[in-house]
N, C-alpha and C. Protein backbone atom coordinates (compact mmCIF):
# COMPACT_ATOMS: atom_id res chain seq x y z
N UNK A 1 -60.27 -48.35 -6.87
CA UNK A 1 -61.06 -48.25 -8.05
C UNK A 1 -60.78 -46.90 -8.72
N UNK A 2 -60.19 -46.90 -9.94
CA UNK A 2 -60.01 -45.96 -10.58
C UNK A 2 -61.28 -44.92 -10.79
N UNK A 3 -61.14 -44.11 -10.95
CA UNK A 3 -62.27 -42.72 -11.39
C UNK A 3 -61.86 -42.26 -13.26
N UNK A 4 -63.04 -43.14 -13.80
CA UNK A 4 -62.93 -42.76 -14.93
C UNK A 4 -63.23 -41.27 -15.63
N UNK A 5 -63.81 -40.45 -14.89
CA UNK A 5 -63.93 -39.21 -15.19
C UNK A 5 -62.44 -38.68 -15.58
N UNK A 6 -61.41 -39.24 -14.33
CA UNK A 6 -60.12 -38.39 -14.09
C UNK A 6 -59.08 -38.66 -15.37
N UNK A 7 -59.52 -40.02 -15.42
CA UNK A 7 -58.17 -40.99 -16.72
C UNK A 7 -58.82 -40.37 -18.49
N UNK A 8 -60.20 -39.71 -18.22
CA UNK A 8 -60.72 -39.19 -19.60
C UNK A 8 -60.04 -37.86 -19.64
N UNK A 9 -60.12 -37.34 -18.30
CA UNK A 9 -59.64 -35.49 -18.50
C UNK A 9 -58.11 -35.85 -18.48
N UNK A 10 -57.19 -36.65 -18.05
CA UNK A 10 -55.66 -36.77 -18.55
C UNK A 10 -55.61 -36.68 -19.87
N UNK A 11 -56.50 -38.09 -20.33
CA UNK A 11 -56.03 -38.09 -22.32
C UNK A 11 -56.51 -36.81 -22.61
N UNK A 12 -57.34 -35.56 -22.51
CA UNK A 12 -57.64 -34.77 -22.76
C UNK A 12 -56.62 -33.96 -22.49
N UNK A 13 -56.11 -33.55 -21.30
CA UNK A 13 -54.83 -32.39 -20.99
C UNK A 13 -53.94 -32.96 -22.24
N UNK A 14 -53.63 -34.23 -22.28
CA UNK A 14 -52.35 -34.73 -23.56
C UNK A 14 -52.76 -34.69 -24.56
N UNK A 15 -53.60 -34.06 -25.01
CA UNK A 15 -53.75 -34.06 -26.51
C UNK A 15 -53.07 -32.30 -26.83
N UNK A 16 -53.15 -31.71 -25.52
CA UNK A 16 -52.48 -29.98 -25.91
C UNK A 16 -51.06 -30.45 -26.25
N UNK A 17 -50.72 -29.46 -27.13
CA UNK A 17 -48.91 -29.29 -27.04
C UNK A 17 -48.84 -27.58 -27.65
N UNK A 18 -47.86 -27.58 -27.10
CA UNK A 18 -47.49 -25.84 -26.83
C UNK A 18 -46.98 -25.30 -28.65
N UNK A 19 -47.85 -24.26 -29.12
CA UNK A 19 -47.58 -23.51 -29.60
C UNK A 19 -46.14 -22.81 -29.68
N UNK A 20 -45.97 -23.08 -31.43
CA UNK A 20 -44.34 -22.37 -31.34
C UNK A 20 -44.63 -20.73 -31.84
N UNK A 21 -44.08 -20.04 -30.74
CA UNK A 21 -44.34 -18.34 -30.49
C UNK A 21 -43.50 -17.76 -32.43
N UNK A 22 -44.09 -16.82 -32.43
CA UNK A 22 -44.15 -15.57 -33.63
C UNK A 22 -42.79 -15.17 -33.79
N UNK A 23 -42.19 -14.92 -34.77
CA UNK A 23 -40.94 -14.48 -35.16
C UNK A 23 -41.21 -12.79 -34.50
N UNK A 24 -39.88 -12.17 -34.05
CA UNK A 24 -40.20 -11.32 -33.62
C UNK A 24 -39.82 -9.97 -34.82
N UNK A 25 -40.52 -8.74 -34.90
CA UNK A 25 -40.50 -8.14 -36.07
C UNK A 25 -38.72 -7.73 -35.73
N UNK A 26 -38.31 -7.23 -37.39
CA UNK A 26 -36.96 -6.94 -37.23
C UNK A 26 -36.74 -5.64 -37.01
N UNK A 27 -37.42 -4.57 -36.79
CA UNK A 27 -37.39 -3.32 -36.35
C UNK A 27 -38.64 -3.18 -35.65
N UNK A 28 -38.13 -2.49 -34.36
CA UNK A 28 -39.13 -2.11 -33.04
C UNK A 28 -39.31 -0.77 -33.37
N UNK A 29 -40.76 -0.33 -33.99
CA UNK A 29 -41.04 1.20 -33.88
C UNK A 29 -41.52 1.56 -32.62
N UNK A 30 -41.25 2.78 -32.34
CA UNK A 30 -42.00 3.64 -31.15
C UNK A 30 -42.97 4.65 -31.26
N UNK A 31 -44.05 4.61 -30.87
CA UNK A 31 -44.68 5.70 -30.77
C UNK A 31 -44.42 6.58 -30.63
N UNK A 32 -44.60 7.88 -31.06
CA UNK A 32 -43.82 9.39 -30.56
C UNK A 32 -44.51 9.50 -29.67
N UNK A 33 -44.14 10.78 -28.71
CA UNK A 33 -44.70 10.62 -27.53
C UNK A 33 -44.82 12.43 -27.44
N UNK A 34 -44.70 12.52 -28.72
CA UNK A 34 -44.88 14.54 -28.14
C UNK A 34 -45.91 15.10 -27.12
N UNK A 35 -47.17 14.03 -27.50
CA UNK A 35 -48.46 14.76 -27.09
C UNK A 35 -48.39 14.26 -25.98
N UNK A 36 -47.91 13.35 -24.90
CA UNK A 36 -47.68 13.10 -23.53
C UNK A 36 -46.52 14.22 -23.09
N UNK A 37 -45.60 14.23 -23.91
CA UNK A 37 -44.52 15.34 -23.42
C UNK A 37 -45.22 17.24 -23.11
N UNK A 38 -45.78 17.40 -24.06
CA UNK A 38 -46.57 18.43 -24.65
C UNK A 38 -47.56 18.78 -23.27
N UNK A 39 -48.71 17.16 -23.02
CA UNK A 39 -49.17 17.48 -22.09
C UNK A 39 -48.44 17.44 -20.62
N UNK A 40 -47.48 17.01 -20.38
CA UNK A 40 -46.36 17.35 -19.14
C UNK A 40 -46.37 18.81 -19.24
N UNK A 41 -45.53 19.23 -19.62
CA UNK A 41 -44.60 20.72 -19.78
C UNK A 41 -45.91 21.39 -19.74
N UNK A 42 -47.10 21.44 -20.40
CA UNK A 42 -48.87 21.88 -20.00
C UNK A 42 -48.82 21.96 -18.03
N UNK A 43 -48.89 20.83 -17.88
CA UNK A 43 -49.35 20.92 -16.40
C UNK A 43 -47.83 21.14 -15.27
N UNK A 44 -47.10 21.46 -16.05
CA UNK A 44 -46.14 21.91 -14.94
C UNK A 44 -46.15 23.27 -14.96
N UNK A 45 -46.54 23.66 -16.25
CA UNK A 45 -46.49 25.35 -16.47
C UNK A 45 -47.66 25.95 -15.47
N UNK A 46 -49.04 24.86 -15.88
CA UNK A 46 -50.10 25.56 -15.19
C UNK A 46 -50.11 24.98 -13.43
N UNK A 47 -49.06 23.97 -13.27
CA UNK A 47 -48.84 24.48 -11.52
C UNK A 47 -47.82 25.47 -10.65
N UNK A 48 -47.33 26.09 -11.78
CA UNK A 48 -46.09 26.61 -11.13
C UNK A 48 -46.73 28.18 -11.19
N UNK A 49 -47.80 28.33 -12.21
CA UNK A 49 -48.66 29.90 -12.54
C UNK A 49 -49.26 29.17 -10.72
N UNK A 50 -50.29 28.66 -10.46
CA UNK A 50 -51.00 28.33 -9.78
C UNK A 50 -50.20 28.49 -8.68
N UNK A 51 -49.16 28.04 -7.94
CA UNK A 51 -48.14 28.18 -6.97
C UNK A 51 -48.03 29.82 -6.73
N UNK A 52 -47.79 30.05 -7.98
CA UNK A 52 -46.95 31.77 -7.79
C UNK A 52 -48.25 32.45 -7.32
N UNK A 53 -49.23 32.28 -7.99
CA UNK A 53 -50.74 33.28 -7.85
C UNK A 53 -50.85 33.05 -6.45
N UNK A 54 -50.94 31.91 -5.77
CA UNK A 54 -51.46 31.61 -4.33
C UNK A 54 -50.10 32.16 -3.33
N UNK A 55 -49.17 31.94 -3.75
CA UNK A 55 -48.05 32.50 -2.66
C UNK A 55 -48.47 33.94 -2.68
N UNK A 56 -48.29 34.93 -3.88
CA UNK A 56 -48.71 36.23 -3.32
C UNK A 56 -49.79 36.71 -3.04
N UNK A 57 -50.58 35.70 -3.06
CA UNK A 57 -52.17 35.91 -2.35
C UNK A 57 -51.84 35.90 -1.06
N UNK A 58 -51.13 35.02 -0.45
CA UNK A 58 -50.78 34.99 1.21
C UNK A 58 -50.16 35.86 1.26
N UNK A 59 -48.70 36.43 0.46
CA UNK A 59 -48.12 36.89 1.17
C UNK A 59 -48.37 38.75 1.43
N UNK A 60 -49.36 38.76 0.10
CA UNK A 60 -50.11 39.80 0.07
C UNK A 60 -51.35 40.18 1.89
N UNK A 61 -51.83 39.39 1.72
CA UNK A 61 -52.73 39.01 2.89
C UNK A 61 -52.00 38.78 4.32
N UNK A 62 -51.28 38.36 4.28
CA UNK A 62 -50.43 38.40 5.53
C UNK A 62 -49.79 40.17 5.80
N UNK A 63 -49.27 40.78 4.82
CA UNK A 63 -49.27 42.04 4.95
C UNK A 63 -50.45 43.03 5.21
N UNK A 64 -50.96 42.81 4.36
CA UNK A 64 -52.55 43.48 4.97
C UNK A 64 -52.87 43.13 6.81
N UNK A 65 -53.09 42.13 6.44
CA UNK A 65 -53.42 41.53 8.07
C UNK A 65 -52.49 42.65 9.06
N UNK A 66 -51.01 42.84 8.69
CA UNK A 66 -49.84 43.25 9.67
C UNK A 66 -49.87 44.58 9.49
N UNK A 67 -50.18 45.25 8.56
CA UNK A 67 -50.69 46.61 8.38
C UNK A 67 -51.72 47.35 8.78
N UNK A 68 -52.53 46.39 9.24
CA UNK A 68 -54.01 47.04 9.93
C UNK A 68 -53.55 47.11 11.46
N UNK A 69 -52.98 45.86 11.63
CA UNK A 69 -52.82 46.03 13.45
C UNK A 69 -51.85 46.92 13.92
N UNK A 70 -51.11 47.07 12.95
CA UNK A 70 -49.75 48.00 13.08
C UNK A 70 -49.83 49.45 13.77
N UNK A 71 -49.02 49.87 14.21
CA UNK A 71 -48.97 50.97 14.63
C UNK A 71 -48.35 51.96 13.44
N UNK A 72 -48.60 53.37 13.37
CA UNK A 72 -47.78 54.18 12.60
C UNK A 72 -46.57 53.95 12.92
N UNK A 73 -45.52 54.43 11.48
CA UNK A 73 -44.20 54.11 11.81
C UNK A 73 -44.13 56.06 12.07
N UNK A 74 -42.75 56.38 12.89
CA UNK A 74 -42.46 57.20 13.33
C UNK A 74 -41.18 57.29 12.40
N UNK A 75 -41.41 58.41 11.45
CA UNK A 75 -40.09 58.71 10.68
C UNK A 75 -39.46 59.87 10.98
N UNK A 76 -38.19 59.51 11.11
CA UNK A 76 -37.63 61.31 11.30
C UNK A 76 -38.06 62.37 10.14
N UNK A 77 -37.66 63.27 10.52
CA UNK A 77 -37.83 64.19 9.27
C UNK A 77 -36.20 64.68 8.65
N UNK A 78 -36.59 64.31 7.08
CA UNK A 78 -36.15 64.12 6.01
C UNK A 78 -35.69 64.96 5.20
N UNK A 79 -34.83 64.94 4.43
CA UNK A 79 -34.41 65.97 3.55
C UNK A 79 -35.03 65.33 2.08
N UNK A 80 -35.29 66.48 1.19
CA UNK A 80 -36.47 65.84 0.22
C UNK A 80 -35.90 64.78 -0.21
N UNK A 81 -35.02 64.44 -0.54
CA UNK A 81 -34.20 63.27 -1.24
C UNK A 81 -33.72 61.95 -0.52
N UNK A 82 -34.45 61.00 -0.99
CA UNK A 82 -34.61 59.61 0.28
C UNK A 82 -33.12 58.93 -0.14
N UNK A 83 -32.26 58.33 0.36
CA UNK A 83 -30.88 57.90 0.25
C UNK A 83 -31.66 56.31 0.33
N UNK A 84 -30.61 55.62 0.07
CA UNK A 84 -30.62 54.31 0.12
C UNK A 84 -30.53 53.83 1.95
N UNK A 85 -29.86 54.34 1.98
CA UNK A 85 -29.61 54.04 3.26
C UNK A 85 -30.60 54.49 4.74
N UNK A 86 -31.10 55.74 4.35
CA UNK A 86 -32.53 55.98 4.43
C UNK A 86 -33.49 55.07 4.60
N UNK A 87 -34.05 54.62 3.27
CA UNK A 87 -34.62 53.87 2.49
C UNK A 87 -34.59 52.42 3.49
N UNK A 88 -33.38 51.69 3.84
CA UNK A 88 -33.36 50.77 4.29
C UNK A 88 -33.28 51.18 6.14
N UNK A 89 -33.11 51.52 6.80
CA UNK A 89 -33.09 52.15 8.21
C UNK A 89 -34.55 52.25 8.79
N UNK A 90 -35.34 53.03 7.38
CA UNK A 90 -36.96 52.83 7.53
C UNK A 90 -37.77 51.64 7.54
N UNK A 91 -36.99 50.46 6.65
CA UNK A 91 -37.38 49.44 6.40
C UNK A 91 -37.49 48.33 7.28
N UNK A 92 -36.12 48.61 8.32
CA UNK A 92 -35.71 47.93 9.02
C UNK A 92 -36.68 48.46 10.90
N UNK A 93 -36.83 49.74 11.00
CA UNK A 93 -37.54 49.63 11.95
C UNK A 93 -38.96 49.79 11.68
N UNK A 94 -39.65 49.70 10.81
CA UNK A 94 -40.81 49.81 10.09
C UNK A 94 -41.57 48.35 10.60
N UNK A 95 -42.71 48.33 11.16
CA UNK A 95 -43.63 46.95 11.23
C UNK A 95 -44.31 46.13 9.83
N UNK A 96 -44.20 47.09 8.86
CA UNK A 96 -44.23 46.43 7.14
C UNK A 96 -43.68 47.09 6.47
N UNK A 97 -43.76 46.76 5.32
CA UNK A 97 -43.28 47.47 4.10
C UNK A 97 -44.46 48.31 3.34
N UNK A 98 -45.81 47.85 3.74
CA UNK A 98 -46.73 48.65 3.79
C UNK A 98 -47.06 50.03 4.45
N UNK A 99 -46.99 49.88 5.63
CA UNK A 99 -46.50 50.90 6.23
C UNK A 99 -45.46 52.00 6.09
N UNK A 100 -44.34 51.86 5.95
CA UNK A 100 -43.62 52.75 5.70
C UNK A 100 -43.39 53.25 4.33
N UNK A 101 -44.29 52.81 2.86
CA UNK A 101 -45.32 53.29 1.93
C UNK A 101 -46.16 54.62 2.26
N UNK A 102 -47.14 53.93 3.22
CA UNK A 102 -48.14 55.24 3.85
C UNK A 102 -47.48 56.37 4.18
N UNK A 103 -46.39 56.14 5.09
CA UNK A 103 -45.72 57.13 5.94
C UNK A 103 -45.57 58.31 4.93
N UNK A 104 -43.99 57.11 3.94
CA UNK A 104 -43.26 58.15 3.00
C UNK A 104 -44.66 58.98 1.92
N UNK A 105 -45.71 58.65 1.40
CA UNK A 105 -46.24 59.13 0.92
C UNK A 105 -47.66 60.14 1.46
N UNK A 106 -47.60 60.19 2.79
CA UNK A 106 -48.73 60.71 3.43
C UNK A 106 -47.53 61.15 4.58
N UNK A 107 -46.94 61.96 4.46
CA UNK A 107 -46.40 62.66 6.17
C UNK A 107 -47.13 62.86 6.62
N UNK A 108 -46.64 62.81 8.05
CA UNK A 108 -47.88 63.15 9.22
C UNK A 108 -47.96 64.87 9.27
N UNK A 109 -48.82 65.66 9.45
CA UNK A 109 -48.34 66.41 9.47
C UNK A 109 -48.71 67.11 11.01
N UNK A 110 -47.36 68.26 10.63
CA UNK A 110 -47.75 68.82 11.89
C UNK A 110 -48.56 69.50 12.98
N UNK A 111 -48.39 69.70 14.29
CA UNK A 111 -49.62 69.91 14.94
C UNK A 111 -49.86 71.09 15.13
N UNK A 112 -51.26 72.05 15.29
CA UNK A 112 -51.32 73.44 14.88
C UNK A 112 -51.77 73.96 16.53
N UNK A 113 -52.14 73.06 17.59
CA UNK A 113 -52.51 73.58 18.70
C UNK A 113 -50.78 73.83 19.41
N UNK A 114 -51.50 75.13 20.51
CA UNK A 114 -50.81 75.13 21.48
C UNK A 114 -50.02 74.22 22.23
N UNK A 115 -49.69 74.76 23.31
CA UNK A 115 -48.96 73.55 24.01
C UNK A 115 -49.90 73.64 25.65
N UNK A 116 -50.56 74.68 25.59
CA UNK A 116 -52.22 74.28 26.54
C UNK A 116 -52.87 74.06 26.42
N UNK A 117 -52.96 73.31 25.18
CA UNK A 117 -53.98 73.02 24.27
C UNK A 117 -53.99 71.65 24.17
N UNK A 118 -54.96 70.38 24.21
CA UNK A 118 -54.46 69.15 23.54
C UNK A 118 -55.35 69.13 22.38
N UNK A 119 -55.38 68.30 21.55
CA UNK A 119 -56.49 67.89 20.10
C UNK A 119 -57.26 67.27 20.45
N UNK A 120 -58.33 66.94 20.02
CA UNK A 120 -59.56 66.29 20.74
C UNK A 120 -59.11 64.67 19.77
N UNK A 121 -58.38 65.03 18.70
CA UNK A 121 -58.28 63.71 17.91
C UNK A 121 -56.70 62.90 18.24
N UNK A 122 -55.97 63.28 18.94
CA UNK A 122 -54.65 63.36 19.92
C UNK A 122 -55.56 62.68 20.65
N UNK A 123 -56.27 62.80 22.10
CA UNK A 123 -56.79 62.00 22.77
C UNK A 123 -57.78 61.07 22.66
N UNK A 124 -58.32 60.96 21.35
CA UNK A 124 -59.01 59.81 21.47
C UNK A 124 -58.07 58.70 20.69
N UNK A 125 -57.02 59.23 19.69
CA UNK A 125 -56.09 57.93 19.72
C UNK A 125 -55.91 57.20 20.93
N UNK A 126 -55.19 58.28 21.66
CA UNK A 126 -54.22 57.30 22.92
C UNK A 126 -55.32 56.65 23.86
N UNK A 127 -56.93 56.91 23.72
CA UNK A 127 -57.44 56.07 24.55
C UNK A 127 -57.77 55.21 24.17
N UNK A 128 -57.54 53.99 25.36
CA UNK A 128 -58.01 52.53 25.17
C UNK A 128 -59.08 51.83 25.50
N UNK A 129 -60.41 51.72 24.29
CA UNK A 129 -61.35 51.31 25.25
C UNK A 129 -61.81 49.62 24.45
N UNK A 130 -62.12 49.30 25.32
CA UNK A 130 -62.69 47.48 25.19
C UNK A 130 -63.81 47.47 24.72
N UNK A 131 -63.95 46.96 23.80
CA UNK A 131 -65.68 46.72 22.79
C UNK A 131 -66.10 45.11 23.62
């Protein structure tokens, strides 16, 4: 037994027939696109500022950090005029580049006691005590 519901919705699907599609235009314009370009070259500029600021934040901070724990650097003594070669010899046995800053601009200076004598500030460097 047929289902007349089904043989009504066929004649219904056959009454569609397909639409004939739009001529297509004869010139394709484009949108300019400056203000997407514009905003690119924007956010590459402001991650590459952002990159640079944070690298020498660390690498700033990582020196600090290595400069506090550091020991004094021990420089020979110098003729007033620093050579290049100097310059790099210090650099190279130096624990920062911070450090050997301090040095060259703060000499240590020399010691005014005897030699039966010790400094009271001489021995409390070299002692080691545990907090």
């Amino acid at each position: 037994m047929p289902n007349l519901d089904d043989e009504r919705f066929e004649k219904y699907l056959k009454q569609f027939r397909p639409l004939a599609p739009d001529g297509l235009p004869a010139e394709i314009r484009r949108a300019p696109r400056r203000h997407s370009a514009l905003a690119i070259w924007a956010v590459g500029a402001t991650a590459i500022v952002i990159i640079g600021v944070a690298s020498l934040w660390i690498v700033n901070d990582r020196i600090t950090h290595q400069s506090n724990h550091s020991a004094s650097v021990n420089l020979p003594t110098r003729t007033p005029s620093l050579t290049m070669r100097e310059a790099n010899e210090l650099l190279v046995k130096a624990p920062s580049y911070k450090a050997v800053m301090n040095e060259l601009a703060f000499p240590p200076k020399s010691s005014t006691t005897s030699n039966d004598k010790q400094s009271a500030l001489a021995m409390l460097s070299e002692e080691k005590t545990k907090l």
